[in-house]
Protein backbone atom coordinates (compact mmCIF):
# COMPACT_ATOMS: atom_id res chain seq x y z
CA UNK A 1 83.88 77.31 102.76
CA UNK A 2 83.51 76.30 106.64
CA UNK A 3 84.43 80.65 107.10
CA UNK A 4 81.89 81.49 105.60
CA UNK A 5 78.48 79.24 107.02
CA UNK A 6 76.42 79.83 109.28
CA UNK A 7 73.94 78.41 111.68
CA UNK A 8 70.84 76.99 110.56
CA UNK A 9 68.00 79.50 111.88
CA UNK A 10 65.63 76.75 114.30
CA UNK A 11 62.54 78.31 112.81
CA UNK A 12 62.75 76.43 109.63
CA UNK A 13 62.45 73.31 111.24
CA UNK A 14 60.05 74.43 113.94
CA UNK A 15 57.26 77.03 112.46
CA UNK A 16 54.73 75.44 110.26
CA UNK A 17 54.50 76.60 106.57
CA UNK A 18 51.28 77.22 105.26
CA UNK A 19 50.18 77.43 101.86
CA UNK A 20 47.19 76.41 99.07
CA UNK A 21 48.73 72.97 97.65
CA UNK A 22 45.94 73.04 94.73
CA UNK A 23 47.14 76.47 93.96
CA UNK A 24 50.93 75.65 94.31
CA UNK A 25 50.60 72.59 92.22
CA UNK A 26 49.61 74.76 88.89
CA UNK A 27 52.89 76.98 89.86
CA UNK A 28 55.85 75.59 87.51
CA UNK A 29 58.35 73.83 90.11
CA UNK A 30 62.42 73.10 89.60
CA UNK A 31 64.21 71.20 91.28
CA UNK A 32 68.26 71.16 91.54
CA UNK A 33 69.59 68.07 92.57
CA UNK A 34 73.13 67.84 93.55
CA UNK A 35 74.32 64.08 93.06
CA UNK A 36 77.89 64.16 93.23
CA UNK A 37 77.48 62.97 96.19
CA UNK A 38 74.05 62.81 96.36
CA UNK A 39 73.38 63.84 99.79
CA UNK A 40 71.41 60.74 101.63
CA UNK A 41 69.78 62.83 103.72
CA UNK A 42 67.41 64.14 100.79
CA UNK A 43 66.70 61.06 99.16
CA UNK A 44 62.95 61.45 100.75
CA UNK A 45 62.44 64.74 98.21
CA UNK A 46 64.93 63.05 95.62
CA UNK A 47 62.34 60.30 95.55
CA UNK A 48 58.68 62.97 96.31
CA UNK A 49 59.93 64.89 93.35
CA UNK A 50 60.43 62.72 90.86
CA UNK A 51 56.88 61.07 91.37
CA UNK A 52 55.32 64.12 91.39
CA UNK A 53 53.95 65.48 88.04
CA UNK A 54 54.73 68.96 87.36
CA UNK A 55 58.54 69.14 88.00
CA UNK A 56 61.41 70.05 85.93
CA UNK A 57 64.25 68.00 87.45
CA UNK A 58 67.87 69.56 86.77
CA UNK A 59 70.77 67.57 87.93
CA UNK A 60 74.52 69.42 88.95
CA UNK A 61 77.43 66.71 89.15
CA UNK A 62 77.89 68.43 92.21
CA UNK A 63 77.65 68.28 96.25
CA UNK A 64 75.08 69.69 98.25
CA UNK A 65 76.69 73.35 98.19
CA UNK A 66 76.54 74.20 94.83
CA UNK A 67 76.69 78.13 95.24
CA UNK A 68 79.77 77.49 96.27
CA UNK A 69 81.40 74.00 94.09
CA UNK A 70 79.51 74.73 91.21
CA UNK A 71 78.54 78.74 91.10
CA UNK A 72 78.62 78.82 86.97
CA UNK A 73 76.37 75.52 86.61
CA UNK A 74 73.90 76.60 89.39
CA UNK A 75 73.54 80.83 88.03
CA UNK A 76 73.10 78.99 84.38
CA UNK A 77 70.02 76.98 85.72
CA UNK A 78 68.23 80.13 87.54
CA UNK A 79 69.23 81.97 84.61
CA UNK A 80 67.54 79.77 82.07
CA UNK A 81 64.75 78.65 84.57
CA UNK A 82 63.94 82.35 85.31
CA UNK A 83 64.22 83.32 81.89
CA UNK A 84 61.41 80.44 81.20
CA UNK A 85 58.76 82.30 83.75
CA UNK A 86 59.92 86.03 83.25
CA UNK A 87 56.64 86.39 80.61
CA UNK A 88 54.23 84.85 83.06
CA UNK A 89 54.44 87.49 85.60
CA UNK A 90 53.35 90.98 85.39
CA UNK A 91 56.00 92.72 86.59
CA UNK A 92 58.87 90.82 84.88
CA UNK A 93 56.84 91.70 81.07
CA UNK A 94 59.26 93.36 78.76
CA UNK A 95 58.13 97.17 79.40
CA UNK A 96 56.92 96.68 82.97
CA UNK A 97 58.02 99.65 85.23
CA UNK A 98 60.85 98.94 87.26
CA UNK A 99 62.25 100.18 90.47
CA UNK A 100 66.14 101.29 90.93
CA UNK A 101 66.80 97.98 92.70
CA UNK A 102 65.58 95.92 89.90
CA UNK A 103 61.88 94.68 91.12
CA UNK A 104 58.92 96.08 90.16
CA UNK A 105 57.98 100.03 90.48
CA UNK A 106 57.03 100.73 94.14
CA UNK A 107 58.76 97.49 95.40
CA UNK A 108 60.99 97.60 97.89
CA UNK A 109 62.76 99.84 100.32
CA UNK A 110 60.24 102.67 101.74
């Protein structure tokens, strides 16, 4: 696994993320938590999500790496959770036009 990691970009930790919270807390939210181990780390958003209203909560017997302990579990929950919002968005509607790569018609590569 070690092979194939990579650095941490240091933007994430130092550019500010802006964003509407009223408008993000009517989007549905997931969250995957890995507890075996459950990565200590974390237990700040372990503990912010599940006193939040609005979350689905999934839990993976798994450590903090799942795409790569638990690949099957993890594609089965973005699966199903995607599955769940594919009708709420316009271009995901059964009969929406669709580009080669998958995403809606004139998405993408120019």
């Amino acid at each position: 696994m070690e092979r194939r990691q990579t650095p941490q970009p240091g933007g994430t930790y130092e550019e500010a993320l802006h964003f509407d919270g009223g408008r993000w807390a009517t989007r549905p939210r997931t969250y995957v938590d890995c507890t075996a181990p459950a990565l200590p780390t974390i237990d700040l958003s372990r503990r912010l999500v599940r006193s939040q209203p609005g979350w689905e909560l999934v839990e993976l017997a798994t450590g903090h790496d799942p795409m790569v302990s638990a690949p099957d579990e993890l594609v089965a929950v973005l699966l199903e959770v995607a599955g769940r919002q594919a009708g709420r968005w316009p271009c995901c509607r059964q009969g929406a036009a669709r580009s080669a790569h998958g995403g809606p018609a004139g998405a993408g590569a120019a």
